[in-house]
Protein backbone atom coordinates (compact mmCIF):
# COMPACT_ATOMS: atom_id res chain seq x y z
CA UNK A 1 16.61 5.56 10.15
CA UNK A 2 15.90 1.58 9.42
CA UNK A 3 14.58 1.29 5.96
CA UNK A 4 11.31 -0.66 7.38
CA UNK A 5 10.69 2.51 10.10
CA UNK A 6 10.87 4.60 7.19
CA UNK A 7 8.45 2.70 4.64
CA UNK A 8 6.54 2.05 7.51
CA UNK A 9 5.93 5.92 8.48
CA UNK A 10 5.35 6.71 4.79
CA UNK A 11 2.55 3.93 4.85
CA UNK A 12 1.02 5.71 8.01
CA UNK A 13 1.15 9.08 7.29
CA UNK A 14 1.03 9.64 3.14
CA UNK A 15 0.06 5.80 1.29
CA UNK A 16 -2.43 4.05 3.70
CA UNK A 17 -4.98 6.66 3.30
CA UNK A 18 -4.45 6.17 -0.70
CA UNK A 19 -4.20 3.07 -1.08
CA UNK A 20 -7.81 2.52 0.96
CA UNK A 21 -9.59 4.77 -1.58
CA UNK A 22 -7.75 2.74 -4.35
CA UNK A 23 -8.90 -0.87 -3.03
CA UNK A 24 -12.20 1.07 -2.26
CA UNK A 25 -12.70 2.22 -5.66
CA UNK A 26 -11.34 -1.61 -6.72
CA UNK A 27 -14.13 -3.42 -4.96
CA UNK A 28 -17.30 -1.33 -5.73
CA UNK A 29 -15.71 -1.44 -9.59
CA UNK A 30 -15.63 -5.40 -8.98
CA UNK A 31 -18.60 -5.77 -7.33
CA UNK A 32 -21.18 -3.01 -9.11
CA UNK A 33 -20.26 -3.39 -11.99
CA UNK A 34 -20.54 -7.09 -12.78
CA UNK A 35 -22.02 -8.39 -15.73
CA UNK A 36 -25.05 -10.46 -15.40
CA UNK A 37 -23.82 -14.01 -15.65
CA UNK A 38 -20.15 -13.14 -14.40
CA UNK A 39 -18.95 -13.73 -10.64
CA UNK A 40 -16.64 -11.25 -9.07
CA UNK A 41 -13.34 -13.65 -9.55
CA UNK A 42 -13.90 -13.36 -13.57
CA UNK A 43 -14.82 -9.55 -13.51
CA UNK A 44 -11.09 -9.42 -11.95
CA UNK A 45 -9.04 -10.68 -15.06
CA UNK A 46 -6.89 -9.00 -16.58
CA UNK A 47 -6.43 -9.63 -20.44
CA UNK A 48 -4.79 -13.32 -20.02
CA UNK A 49 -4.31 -13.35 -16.36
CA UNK A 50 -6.93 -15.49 -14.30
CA UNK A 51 -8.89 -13.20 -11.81
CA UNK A 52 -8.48 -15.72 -8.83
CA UNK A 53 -4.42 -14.68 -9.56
CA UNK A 54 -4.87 -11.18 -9.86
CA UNK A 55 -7.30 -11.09 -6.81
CA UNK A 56 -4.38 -12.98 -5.13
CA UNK A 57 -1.93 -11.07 -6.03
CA UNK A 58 -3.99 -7.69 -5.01
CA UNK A 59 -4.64 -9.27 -1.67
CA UNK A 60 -1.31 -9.94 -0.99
CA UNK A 61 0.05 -6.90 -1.73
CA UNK A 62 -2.65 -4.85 0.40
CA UNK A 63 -2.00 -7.62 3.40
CA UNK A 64 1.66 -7.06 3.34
CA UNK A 65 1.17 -3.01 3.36
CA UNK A 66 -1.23 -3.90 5.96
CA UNK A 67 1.16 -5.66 8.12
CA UNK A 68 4.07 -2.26 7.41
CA UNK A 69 1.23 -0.09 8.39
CA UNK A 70 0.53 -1.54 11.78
CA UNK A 71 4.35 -2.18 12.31
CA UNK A 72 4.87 -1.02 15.97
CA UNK A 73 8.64 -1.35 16.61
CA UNK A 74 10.21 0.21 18.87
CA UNK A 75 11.06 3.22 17.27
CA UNK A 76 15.41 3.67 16.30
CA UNK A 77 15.33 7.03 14.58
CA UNK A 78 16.03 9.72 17.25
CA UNK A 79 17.17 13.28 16.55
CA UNK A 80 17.72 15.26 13.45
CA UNK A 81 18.88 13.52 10.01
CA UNK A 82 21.44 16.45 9.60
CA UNK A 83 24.08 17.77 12.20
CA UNK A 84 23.86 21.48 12.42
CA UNK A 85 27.45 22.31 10.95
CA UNK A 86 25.06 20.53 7.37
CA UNK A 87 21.93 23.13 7.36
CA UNK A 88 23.42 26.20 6.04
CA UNK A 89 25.61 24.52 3.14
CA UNK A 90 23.86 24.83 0.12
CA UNK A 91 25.61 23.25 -3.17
């Protein structure tokens, strides 16, 4: 199996449902819990780090998992990972 397919299924089936709630949980923390006087971009900084940056950053990352998620390829991985003679050895 292609190492995209396979990052691609994990994204689907175990990390796009978590990493939702995280981004979730991100922008109600961003968003509710602003100081008067502050805008969302400097509620997002991180110790030195400008928050347009880290809200760049974040994006990107969440756009590229995005575009892995909804990766429809044609699918290369057919069959078992293992031939048979493989199951019963145990080391």
């Amino acid at each position: 199996m292609p190492t995209v397919e396979a990052v691609s299924r994990r994204l689907r089936r175990v990390y796009a449902p978590l990493f939702s709630v995280f981004v979730a949980a991100w922008v109600v923390r961003l968003t509710v819990f602003t100081p008067p006087g502050s805008g969302v971009v400097e509620t997002a900084a991180v110790g030195a780090l400008p928050g347009a940056l880290v809200l760049a950053v974040v994006a990107a990352f969440y756009v590229a998992a995005l575009a892995l998620t909804l990766r429809r390829a044609p699918r290369r991985a057919k069959g078992e990972m293992q031939t048979t003679e493989d199951i019963d050895e145990w080391k």
